[in-house]
PDB file of N, CA and C in Angstrom:
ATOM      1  N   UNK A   1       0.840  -1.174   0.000  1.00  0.00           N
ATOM      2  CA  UNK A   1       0.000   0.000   0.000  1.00  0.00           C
ATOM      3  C   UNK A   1       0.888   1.241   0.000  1.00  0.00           C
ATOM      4  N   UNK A   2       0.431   2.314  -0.986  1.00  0.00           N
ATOM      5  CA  UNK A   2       1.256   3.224  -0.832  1.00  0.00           C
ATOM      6  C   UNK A   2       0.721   4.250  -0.193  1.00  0.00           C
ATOM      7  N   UNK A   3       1.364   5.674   0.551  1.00  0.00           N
ATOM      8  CA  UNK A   3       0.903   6.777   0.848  1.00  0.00           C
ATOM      9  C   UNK A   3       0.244   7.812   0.409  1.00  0.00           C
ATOM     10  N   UNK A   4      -0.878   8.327   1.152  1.00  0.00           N
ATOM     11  CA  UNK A   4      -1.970   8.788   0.334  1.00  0.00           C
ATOM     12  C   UNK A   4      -1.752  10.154   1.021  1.00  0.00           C
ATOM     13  N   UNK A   5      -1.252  11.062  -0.048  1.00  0.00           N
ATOM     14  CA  UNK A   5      -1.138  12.608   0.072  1.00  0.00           C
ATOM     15  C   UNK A   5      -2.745  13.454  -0.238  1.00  0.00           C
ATOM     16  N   UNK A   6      -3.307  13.973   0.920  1.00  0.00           N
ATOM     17  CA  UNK A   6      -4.858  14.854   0.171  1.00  0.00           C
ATOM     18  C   UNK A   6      -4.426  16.377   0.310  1.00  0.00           C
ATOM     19  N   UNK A   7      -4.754  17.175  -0.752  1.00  0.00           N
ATOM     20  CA  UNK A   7      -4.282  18.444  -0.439  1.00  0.00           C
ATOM     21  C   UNK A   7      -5.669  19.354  -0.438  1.00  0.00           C
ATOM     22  N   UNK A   8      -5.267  20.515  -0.186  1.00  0.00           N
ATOM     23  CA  UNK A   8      -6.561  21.615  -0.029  1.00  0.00           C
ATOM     24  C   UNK A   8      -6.440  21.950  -1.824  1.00  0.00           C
ATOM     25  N   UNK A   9      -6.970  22.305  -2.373  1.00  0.00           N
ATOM     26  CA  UNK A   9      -6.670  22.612  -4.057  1.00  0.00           C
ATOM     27  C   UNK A   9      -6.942  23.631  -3.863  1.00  0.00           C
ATOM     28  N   UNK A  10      -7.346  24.406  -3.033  1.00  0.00           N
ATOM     29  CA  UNK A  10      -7.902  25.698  -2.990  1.00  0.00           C
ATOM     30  C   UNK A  10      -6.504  26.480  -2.306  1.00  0.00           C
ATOM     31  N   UNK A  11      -5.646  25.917  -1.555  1.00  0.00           N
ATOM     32  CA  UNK A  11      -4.353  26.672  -1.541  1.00  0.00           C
ATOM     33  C   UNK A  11      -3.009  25.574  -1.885  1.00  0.00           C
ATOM     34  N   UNK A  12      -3.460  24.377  -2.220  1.00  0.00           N
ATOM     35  CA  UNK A  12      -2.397  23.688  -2.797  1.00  0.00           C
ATOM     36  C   UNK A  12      -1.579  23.274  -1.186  1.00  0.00           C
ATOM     37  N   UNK A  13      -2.346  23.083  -0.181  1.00  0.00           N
ATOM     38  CA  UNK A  13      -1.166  22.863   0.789  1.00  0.00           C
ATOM     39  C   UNK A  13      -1.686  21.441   1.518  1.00  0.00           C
ATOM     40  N   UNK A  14      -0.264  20.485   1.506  1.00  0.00           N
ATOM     41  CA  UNK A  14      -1.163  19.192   2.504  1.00  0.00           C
ATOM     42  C   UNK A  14      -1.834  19.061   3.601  1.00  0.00           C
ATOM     43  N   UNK A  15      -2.660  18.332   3.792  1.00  0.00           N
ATOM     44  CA  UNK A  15      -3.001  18.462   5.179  1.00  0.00           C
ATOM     45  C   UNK A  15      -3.714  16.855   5.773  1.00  0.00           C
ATOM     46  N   UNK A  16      -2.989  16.291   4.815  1.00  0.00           N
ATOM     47  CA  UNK A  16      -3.108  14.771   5.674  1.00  0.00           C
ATOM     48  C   UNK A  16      -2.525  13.694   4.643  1.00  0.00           C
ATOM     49  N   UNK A  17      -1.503  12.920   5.603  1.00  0.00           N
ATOM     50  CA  UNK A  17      -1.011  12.032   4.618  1.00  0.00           C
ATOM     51  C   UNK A  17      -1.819  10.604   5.450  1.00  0.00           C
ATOM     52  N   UNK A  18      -1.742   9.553   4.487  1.00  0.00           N
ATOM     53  CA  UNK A  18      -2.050   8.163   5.034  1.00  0.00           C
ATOM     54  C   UNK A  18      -1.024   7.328   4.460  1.00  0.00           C
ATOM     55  N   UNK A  19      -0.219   6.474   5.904  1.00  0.00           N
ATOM     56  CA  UNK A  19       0.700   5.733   5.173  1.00  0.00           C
ATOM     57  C   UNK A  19       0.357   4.480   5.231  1.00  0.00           C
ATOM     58  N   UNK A  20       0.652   3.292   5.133  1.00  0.00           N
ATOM     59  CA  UNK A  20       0.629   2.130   5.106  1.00  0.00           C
ATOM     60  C   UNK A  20       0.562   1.558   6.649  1.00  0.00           C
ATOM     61  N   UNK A  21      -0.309   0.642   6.398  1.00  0.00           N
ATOM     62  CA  UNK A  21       0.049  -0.111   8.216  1.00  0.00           C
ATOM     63  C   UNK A  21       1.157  -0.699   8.657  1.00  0.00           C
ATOM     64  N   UNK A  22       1.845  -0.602   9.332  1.00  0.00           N
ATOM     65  CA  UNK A  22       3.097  -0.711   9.784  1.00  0.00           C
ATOM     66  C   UNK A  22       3.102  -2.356  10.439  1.00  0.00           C
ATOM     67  N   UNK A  23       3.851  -2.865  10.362  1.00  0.00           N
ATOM     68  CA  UNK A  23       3.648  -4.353  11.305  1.00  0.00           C
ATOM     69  C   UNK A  23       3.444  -4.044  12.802  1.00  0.00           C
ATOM     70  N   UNK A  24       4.229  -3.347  13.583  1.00  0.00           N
ATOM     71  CA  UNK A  24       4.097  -2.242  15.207  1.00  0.00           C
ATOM     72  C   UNK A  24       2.723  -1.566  14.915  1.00  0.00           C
ATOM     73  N   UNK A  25       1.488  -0.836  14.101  1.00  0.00           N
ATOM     74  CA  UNK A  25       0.706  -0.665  14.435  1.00  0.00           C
ATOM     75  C   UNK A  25      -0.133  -1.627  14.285  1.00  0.00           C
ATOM     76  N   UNK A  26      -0.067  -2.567  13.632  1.00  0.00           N
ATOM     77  CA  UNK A  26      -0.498  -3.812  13.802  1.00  0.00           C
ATOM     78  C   UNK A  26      -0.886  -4.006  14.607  1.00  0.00           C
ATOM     79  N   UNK A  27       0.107  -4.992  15.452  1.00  0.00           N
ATOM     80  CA  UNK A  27       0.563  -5.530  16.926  1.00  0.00           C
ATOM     81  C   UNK A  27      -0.412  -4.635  17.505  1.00  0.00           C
ATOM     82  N   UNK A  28      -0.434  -3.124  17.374  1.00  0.00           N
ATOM     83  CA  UNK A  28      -1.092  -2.555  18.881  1.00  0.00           C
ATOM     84  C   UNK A  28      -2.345  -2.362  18.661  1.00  0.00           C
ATOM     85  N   UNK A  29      -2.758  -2.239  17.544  1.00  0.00           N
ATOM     86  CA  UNK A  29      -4.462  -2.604  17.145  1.00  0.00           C
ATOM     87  C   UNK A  29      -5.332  -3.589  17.594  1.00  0.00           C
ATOM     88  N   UNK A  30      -4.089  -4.763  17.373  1.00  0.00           N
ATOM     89  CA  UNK A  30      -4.799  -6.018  17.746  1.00  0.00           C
ATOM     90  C   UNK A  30      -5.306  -6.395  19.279  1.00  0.00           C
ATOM     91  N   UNK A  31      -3.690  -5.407  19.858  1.00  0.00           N
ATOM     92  CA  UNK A  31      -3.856  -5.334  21.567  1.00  0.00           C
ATOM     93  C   UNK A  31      -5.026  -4.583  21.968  1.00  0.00           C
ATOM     94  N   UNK A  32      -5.046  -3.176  21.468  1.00  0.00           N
ATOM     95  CA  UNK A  32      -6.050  -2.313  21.706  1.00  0.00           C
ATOM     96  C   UNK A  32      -7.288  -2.725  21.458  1.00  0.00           C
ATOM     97  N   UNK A  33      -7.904  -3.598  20.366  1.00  0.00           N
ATOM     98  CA  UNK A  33      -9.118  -4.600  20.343  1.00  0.00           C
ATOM     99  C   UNK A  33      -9.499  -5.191  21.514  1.00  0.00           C
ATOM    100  N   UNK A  34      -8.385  -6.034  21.825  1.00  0.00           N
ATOM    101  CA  UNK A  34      -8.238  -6.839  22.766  1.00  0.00           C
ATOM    102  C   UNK A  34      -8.867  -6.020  24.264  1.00  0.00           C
ATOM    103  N   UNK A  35      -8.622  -5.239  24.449  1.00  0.00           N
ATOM    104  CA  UNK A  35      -8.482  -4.311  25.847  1.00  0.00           C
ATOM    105  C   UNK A  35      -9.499  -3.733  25.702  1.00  0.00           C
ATOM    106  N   UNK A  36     -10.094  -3.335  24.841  1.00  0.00           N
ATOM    107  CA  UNK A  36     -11.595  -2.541  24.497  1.00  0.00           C
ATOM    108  C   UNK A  36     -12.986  -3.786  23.891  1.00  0.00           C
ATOM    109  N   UNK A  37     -12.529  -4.951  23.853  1.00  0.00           N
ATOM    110  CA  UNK A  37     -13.521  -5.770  23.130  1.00  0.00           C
ATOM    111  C   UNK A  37     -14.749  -5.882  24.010  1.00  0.00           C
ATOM    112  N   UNK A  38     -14.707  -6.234  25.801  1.00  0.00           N
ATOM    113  CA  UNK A  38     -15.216  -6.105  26.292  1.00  0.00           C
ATOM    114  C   UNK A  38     -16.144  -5.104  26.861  1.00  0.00           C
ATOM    115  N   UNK A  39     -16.208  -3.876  26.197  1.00  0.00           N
ATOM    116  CA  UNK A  39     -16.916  -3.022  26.128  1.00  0.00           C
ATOM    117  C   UNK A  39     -17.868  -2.235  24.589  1.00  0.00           C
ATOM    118  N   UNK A  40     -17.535  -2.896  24.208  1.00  0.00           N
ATOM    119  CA  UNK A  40     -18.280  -3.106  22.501  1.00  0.00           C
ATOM    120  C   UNK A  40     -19.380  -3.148  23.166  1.00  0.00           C
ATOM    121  N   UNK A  41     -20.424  -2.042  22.541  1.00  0.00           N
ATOM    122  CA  UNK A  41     -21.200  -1.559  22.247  1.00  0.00           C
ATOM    123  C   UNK A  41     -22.141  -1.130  23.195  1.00  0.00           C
ATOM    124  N   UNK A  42     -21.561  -0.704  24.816  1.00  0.00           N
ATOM    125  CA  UNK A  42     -22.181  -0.592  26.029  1.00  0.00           C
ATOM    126  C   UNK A  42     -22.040   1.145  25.852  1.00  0.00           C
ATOM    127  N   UNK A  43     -20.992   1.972  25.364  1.00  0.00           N
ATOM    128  CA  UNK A  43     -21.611   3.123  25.227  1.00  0.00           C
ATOM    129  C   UNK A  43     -21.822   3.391  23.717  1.00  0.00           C
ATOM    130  N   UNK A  44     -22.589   4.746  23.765  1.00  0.00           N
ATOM    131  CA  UNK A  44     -22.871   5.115  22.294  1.00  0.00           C
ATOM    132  C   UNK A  44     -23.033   6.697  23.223  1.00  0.00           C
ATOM    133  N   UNK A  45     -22.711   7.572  21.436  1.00  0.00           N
ATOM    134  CA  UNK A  45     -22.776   9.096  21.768  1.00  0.00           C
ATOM    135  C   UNK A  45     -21.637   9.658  22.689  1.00  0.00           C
ATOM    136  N   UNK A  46     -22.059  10.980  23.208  1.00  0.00           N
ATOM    137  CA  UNK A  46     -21.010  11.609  23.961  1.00  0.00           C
ATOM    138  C   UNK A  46     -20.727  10.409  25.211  1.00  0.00           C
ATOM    139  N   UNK A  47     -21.236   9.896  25.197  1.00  0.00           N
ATOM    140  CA  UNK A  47     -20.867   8.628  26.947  1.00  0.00           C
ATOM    141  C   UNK A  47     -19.433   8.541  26.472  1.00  0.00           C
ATOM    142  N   UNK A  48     -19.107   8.293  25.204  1.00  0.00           N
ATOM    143  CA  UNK A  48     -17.823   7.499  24.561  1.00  0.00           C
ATOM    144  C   UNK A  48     -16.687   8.103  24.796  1.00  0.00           C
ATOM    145  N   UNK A  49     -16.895   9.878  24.385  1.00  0.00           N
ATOM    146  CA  UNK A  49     -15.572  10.504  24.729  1.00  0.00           C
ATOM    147  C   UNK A  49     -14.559  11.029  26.007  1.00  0.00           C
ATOM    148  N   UNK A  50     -15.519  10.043  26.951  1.00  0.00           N
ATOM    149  CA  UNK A  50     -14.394   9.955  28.358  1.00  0.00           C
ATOM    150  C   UNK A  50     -13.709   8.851  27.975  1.00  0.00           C
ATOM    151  N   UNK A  51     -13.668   7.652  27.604  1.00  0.00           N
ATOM    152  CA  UNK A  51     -12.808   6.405  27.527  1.00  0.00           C
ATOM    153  C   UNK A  51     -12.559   6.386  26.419  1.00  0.00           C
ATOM    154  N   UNK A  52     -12.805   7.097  25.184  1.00  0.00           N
ATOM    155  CA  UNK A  52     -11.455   7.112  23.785  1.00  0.00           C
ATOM    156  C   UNK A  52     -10.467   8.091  24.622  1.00  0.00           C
ATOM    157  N   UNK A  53     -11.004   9.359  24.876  1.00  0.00           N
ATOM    158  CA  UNK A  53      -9.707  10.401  25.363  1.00  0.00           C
ATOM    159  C   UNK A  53      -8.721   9.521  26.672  1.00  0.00           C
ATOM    160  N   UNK A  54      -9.385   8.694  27.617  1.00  0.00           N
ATOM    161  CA  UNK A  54      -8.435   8.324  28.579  1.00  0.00           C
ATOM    162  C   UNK A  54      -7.621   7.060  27.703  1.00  0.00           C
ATOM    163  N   UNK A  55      -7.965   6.490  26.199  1.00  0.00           N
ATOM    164  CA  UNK A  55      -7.361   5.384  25.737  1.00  0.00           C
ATOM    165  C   UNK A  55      -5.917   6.545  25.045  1.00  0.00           C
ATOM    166  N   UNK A  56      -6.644   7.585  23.990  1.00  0.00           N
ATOM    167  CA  UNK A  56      -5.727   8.553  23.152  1.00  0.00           C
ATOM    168  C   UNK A  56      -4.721   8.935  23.326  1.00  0.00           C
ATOM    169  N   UNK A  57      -5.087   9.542  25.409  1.00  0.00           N
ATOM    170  CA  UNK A  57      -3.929  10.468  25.640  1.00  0.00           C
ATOM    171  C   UNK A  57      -2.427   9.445  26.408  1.00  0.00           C
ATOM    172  N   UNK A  58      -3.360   7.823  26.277  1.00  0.00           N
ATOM    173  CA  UNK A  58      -1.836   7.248  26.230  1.00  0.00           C
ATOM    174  C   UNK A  58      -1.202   6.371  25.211  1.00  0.00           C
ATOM    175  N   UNK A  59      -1.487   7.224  23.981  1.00  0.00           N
ATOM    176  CA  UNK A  59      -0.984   6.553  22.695  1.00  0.00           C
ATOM    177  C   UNK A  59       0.586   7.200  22.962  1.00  0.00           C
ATOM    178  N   UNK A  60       1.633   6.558  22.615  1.00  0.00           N
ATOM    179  CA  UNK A  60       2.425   7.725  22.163  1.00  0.00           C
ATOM    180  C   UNK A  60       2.877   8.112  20.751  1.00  0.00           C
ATOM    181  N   UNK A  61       3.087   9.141  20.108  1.00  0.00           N
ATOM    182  CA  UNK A  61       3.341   9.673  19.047  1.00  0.00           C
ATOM    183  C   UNK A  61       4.408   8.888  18.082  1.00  0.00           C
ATOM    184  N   UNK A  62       4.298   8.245  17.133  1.00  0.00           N
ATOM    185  CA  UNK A  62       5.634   8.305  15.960  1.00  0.00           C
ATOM    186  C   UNK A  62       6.373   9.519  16.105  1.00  0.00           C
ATOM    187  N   UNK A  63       7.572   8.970  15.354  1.00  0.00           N
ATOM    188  CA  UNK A  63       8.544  10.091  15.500  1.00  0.00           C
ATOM    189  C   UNK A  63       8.210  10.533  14.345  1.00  0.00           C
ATOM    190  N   UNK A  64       8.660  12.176  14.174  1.00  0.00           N
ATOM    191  CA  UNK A  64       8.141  12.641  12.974  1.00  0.00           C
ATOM    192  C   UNK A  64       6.492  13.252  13.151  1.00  0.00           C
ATOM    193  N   UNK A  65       6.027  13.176  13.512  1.00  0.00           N
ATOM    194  CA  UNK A  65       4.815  13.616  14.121  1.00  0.00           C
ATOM    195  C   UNK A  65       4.536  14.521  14.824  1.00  0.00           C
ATOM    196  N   UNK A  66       4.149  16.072  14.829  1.00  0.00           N
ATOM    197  CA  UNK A  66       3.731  16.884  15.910  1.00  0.00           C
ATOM    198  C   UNK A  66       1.795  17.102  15.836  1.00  0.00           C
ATOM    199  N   UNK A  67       1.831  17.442  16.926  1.00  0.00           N
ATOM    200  CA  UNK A  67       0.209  17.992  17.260  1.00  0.00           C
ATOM    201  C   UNK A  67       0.365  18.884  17.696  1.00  0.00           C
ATOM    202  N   UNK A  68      -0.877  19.717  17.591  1.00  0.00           N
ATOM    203  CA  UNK A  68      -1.093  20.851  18.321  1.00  0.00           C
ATOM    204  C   UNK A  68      -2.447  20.901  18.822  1.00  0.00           C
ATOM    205  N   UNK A  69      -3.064  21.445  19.775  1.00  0.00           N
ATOM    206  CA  UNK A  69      -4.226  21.286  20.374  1.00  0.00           C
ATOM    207  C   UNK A  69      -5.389  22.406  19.795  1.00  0.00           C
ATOM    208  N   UNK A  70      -6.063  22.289  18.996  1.00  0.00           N
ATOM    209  CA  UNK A  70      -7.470  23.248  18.429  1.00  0.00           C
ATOM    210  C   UNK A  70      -8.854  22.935  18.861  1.00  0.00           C
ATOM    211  N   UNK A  71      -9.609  23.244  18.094  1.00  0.00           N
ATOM    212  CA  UNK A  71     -10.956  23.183  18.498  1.00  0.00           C
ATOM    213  C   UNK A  71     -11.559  23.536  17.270  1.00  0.00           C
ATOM    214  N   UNK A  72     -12.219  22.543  16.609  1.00  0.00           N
ATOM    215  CA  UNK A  72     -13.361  22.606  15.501  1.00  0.00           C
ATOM    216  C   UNK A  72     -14.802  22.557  16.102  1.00  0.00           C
ATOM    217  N   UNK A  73     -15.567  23.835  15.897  1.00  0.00           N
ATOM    218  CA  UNK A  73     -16.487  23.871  15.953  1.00  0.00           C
ATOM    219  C   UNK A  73     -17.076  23.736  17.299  1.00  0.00           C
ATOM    220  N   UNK A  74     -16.068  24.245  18.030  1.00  0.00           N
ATOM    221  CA  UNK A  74     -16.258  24.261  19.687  1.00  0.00           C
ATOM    222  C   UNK A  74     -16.005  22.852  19.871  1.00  0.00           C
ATOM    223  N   UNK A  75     -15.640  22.241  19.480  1.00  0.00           N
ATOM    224  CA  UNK A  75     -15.250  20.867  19.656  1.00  0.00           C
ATOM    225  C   UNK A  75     -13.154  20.780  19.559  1.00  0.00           C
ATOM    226  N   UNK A  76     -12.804  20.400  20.935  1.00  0.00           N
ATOM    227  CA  UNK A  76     -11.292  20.493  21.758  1.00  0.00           C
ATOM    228  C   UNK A  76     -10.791  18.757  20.719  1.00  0.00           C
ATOM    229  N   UNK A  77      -9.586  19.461  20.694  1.00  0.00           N
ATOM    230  CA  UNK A  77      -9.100  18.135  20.543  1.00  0.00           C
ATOM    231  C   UNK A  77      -7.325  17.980  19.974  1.00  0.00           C
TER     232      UNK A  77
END
């Protein structure tokens, strides 16, 4: 699979690449299934975004990677 560059055409600038699945994100998908399977499908809606954010904020980053913290639409993230 190759990397998928999307640009704005309206200023020509990237703003999201998609690369290939890595064998290491693999592995932690499969774990992270694993650790969340038992809760499949007990919340729905806003209930959800206390336990994705407490799963998110202990991902850690690839190298090569920065974030910065915004807010779309009054929505933090």
């Amino acid at each position: 699979m190759r990397s998928e560059i999307r640009e704005n055409t309206s200023r020509k600038e990237r703003w999201s690449v998609i690369h290939p699945l890595s064998p290491e994100d693999s592995a932690a998908m499969a774990t992270l299934r694993s650790a969340v399977a038992a809760m499949k499908g007990k919340l729905a809606g806003v209930a959800t975004r206390g336990p994705f954010d407490g799963i998110m904020e202990h991902v850690v980053a690839p190298n090569g990677v920065s974030f910065e913290p915004d807010a779309v639409g009054g929505i933090s993230g």
